[in-house]
Protein backbone atom coordinates (compact mmCIF):
# COMPACT_ATOMS: atom_id res chain seq x y z
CA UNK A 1 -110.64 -229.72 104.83
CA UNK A 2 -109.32 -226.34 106.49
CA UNK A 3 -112.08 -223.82 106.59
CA UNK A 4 -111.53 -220.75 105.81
CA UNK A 5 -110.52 -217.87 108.80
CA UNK A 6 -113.15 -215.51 109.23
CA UNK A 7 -112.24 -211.92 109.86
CA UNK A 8 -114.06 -210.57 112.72
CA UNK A 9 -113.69 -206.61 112.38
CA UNK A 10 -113.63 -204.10 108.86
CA UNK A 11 -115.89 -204.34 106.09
CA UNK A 12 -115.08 -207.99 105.23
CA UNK A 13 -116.20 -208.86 108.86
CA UNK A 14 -119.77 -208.24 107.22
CA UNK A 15 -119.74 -210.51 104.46
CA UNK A 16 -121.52 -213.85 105.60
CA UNK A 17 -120.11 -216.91 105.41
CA UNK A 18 -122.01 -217.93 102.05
CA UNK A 19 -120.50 -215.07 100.62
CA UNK A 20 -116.77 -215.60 102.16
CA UNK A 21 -116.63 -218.58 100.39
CA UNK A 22 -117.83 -217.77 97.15
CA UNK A 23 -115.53 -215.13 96.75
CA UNK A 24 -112.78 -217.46 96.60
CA UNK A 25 -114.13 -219.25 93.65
CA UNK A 26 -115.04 -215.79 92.11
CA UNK A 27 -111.47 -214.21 92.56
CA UNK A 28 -109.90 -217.56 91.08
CA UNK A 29 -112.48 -217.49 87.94
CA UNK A 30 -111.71 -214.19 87.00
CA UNK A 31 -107.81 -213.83 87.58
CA UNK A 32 -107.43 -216.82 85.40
CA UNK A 33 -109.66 -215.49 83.21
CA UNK A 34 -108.16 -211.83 82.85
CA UNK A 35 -104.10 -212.70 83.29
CA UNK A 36 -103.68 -213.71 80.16
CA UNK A 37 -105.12 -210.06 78.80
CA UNK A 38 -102.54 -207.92 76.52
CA UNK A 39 -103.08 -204.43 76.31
CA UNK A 40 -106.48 -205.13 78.87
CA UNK A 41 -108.62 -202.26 77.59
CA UNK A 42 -112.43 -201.69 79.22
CA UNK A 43 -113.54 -203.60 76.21
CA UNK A 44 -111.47 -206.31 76.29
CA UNK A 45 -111.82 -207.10 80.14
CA UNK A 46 -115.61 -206.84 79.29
CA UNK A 47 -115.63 -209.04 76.98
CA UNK A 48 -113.34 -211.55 79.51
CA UNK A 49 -116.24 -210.94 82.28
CA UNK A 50 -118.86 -211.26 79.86
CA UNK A 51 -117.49 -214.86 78.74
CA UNK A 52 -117.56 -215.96 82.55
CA UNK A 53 -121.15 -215.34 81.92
CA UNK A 54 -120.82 -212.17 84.19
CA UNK A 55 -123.59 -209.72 82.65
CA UNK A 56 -122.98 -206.40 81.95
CA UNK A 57 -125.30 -205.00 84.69
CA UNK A 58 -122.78 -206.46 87.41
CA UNK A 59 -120.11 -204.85 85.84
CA UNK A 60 -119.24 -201.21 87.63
CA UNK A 61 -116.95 -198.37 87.34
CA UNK A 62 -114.88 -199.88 84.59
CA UNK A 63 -112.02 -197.39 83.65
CA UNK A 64 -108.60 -197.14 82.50
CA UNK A 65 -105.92 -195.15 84.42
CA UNK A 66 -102.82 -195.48 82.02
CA UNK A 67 -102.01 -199.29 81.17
CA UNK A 68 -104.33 -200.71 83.96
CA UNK A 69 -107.78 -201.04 83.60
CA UNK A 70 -110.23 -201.26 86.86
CA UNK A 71 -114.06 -202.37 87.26
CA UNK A 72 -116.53 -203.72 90.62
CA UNK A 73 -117.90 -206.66 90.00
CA UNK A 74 -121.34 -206.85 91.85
CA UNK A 75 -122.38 -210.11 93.15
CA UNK A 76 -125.01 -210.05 95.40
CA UNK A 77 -128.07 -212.29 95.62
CA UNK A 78 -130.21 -212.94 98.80
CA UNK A 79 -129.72 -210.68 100.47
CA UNK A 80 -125.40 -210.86 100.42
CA UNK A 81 -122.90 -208.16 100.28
CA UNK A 82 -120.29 -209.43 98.20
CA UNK A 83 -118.22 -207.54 95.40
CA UNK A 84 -114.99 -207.96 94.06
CA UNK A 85 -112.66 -205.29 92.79
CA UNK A 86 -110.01 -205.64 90.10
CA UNK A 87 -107.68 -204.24 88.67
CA UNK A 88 -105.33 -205.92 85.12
CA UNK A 89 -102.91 -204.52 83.58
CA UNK A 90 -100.16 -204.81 86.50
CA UNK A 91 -97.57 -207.46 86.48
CA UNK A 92 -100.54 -209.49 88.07
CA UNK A 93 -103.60 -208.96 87.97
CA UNK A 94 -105.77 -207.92 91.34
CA UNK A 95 -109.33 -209.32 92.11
CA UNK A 96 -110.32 -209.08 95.81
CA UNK A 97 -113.71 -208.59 97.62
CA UNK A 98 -115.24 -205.90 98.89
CA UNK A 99 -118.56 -205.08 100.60
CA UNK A 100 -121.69 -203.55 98.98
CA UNK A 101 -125.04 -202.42 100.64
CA UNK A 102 -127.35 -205.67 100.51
CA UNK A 103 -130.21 -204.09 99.02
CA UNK A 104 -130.39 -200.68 96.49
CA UNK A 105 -127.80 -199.27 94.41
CA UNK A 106 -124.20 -200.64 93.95
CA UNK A 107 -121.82 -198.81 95.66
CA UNK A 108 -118.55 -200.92 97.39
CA UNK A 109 -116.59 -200.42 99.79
CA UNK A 110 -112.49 -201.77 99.58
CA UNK A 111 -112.06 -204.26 102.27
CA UNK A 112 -108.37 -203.65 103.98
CA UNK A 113 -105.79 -206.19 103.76
């Protein structure tokens, strides 16, 4: 098995390795779940989050800007960092990690790719 490549500067640099590799399963999870959205409205990518059992109080800033609709995603838990960020409505849909504070209010912050 190849293990993942670490970064080791930006705000991904700060997720731990726990987290690193969870966010691989969490990315694939939710752009299978979300790609096969038409017309992906707040409510209907919700509802798509909601059915991967993702509650509504991990569910951030979910808006649409024209055909695309975006949300956070926050997943920490002891004491991680780890978000994701998407975005459907493209020709593909985007779901990528980002960094949150690991303890008090969500906020993220985009990782750089």
């Amino acid at each position: 098995m190849v293990e993942p490549v670490m970064p080791t500067a930006g705000p991904e640099a700060e997720l731990n390795a726990r987290d690193w590799c969870a966010s691989n399963h969490h990315e694939q999870h939710i752009y299978v779940a979300v790609q096969e959205l038409t017309d992906p409205t707040p409510a209907k990518v919700r509802a798509a989050l909601n059915g991967l059992c993702y509650p509504d109080e991990r569910i951030h800033d979910l808006k649409q800007s024209g055909a695309t609709t975006q949300f956070f995603l926050d997943l920490r838990e002891n004491g991680g960092r780890l978000c994701l960020e998407g975005s459907v409505g493209g020709e593909e849909p985007v779901v990528d990690k980002c960094v949150a504070p690991a303890t008090g209010p969500f906020t993220a912050e985009r990782t750089q790719h």
